[in-house]
Protein backbone atom coordinates (compact mmCIF):
# COMPACT_ATOMS: atom_id res chain seq x y z
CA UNK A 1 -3.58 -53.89 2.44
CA UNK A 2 0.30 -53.44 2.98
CA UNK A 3 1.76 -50.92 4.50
CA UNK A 4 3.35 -48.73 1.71
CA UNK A 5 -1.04 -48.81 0.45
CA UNK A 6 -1.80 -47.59 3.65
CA UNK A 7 0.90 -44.68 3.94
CA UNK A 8 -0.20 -43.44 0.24
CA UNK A 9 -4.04 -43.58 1.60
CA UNK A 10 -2.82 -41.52 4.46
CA UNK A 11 -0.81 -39.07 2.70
CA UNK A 12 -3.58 -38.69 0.09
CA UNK A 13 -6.00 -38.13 3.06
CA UNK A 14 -3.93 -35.62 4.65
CA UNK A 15 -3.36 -33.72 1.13
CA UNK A 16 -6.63 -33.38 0.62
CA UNK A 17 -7.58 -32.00 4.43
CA UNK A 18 -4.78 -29.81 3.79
CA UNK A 19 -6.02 -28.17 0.58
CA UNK A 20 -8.60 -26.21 2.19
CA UNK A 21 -6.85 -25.16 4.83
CA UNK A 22 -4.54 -23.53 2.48
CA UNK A 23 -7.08 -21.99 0.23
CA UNK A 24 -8.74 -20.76 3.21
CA UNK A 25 -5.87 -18.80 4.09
CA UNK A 26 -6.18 -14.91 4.92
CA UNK A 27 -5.40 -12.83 2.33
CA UNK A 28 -2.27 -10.60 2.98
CA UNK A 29 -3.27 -6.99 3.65
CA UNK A 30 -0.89 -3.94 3.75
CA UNK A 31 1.47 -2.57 1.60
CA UNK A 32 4.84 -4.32 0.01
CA UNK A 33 7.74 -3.61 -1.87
CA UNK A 34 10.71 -1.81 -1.90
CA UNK A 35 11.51 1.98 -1.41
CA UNK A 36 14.59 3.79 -1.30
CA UNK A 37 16.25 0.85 -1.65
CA UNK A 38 14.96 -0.82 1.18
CA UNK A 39 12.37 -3.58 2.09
CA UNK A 40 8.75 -1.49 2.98
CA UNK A 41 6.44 -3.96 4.53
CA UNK A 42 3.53 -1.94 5.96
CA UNK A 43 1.34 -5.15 7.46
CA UNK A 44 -2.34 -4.64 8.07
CA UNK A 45 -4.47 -6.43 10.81
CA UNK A 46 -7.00 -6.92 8.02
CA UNK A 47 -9.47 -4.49 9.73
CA UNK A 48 -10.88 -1.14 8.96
CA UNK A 49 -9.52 0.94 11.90
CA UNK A 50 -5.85 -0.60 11.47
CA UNK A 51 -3.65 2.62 13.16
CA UNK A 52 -0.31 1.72 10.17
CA UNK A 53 -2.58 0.97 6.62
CA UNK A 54 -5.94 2.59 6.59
CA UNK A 55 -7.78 4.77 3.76
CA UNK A 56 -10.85 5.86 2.25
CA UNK A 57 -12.04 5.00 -1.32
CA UNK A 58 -13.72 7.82 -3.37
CA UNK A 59 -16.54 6.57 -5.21
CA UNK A 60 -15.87 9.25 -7.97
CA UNK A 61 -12.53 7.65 -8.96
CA UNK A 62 -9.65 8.56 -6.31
CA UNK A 63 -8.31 7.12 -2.77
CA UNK A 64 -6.68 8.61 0.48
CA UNK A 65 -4.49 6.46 2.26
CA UNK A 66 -1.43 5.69 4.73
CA UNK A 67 0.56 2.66 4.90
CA UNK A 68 3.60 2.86 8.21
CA UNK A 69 5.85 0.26 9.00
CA UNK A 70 4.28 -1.24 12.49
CA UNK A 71 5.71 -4.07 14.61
CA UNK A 72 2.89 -5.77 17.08
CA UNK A 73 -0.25 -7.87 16.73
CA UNK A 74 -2.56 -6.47 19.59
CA UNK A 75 -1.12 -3.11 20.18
CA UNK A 76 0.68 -1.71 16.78
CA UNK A 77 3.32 0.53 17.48
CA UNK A 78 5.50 2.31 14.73
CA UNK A 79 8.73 -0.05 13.77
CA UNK A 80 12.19 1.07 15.32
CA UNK A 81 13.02 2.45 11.68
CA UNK A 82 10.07 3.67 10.64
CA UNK A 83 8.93 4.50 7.13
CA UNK A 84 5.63 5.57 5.75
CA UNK A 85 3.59 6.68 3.21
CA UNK A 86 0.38 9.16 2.45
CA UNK A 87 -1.49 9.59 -0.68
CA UNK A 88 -3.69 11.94 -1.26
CA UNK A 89 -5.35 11.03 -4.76
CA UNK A 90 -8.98 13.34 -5.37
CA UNK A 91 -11.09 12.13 -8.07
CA UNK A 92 -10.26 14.44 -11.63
CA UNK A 93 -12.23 13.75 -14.86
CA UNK A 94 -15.46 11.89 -15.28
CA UNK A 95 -15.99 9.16 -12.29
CA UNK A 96 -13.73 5.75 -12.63
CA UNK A 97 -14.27 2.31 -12.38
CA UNK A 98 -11.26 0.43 -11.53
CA UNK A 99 -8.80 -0.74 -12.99
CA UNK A 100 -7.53 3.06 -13.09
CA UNK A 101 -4.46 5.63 -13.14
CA UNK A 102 -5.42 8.18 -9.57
CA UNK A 103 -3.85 11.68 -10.07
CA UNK A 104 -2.49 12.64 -6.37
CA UNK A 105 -2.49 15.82 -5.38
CA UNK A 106 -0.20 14.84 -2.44
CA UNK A 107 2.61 11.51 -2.38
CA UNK A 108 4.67 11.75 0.40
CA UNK A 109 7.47 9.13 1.99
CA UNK A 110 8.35 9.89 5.32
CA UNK A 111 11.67 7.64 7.46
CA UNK A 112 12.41 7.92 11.09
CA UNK A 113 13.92 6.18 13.63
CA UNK A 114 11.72 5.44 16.85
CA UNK A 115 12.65 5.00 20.43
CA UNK A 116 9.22 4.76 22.77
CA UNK A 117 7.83 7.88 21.77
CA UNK A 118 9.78 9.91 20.56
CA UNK A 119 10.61 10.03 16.79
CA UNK A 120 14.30 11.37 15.83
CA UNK A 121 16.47 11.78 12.31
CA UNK A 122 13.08 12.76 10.37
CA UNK A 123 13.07 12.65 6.35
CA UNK A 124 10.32 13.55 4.34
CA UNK A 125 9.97 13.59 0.36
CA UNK A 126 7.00 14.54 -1.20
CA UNK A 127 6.71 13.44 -5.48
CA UNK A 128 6.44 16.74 -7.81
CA UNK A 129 3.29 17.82 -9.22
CA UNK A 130 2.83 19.37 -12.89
CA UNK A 131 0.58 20.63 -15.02
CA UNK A 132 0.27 19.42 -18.31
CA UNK A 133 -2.18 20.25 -21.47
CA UNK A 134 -5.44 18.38 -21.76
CA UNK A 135 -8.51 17.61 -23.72
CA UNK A 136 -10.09 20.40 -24.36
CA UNK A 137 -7.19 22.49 -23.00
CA UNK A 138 -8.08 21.14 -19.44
CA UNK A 139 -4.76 20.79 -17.50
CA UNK A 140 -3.97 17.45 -16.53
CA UNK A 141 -2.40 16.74 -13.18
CA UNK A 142 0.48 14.78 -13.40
CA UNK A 143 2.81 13.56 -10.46
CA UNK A 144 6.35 11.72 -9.91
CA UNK A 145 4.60 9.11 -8.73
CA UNK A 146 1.97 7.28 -10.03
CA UNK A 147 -0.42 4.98 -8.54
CA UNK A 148 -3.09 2.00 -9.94
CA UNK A 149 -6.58 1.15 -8.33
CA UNK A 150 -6.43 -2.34 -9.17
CA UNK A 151 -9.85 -3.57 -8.03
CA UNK A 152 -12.16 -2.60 -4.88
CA UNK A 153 -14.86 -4.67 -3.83
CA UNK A 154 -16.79 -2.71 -1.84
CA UNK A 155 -14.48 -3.17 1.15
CA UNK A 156 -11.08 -3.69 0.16
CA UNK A 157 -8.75 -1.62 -2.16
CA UNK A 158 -5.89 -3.38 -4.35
CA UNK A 159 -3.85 -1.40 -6.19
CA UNK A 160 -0.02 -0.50 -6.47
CA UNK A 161 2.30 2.03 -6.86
CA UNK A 162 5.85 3.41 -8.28
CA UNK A 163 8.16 6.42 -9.11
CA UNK A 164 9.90 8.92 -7.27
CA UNK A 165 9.47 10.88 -4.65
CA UNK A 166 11.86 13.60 -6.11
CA UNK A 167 11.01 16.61 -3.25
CA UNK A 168 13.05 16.29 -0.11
CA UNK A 169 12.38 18.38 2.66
CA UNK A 170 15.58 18.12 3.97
CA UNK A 171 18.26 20.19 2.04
CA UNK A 172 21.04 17.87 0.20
CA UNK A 173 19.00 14.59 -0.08
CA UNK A 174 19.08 12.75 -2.77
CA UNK A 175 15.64 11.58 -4.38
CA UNK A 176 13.67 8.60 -3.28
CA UNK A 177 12.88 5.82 -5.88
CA UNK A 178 10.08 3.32 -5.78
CA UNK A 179 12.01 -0.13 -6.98
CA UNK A 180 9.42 -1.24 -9.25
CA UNK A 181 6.34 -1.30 -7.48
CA UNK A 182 4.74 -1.16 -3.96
CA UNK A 183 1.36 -3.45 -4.09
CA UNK A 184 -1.23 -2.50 -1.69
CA UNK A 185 -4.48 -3.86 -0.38
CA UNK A 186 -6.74 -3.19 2.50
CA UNK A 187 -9.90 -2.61 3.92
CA UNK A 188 -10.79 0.99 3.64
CA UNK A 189 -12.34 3.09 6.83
CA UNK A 190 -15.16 4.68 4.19
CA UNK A 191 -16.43 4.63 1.09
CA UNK A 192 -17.57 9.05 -0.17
């Protein structure tokens, strides 16, 4: 065999070793995407009891979660600039299966900046919510931001969301805009 056959039978060796590896690979867990015009990457450790992405799943069609912006692998502490989110999204209408639209009773986007503990230059927006007519005359919940359940397994949530969170708390602030969409996924603490 010459040498250039051996180097192919090498490479083609290595390629296939390789492919596993990569399809092997863990998926990526937290929440990504951009808010207020800036990067949000909320990283989860892939586990349940993760202190910056956990949530529970509602069986009846609805989630609660929280997705912060953590720096650290064994010991997650809040980022330097911190941003987060909470959703608070209670099952309405006959139970779902996903893929599904969750009506929030709560969206929130919080930034601060972090030194050790303390947390200073606090902004908080919360997304609108309306009433609108329904079947039947029901109301219909609607919010300024709206967010997918994707899929759940049993154990992890995917899902995504966008909008605006178009409430600040602080007087004078302009509105916060979801570019596009956040994606989320993530094992969640319980299942109700």
């Amino acid at each position: 065999m010459t040498m250039t056959g051996a180097r192919v039978l090498l490479a083609a060796g290595l390629a296939v070793a390789l492919v596993p590896a990569v399809a092997a690979a863990k998926p990526k867990y937290g929440a990504f995407g951009k808010i207020n015009g800036k990067k949000f990457k909320a990283k989860s450790n892939g586990r349940p009891d993760d202190n910056c992405v956990n949530g529970t799943y509602l069986s009846a069609g609805g989630i609660r979660f929280t997705a912060g912006e953590c720096a650290g692998k064994k010991t997650k502490k809040p980022k330097k600039d911190f941003s987060q989110v909470v959703f608070v999204c209670d099952p309405s209408g006959p139970p779902k299966t996903p893929p599904y639209e969750a009506t929030c009773a709560v969206a929130a986007y919080v930034e601060a900046h972090v030194k050790g503990d303390e947390a200073s230059d606090e902004k908080a927006w919360l997304s609108s919510v309306t009433f609108a007519p329904g079947a039947n005359g029901i109301p219909v919940r609607q919010s300024g931001v709206h967010l997918r359940v994707d899929s759940f397994d049993g154990t992890v949530v995917k899902g995504a969301f966008s909008g605006v969170f178009d409430l600040p708390q602080v007087p004078g602030l302009p509105q916060v805009t979801v570019d596009k969409e956040v994606r989320f996924a993530f094992p969640v603490k319980a299942v109700q």
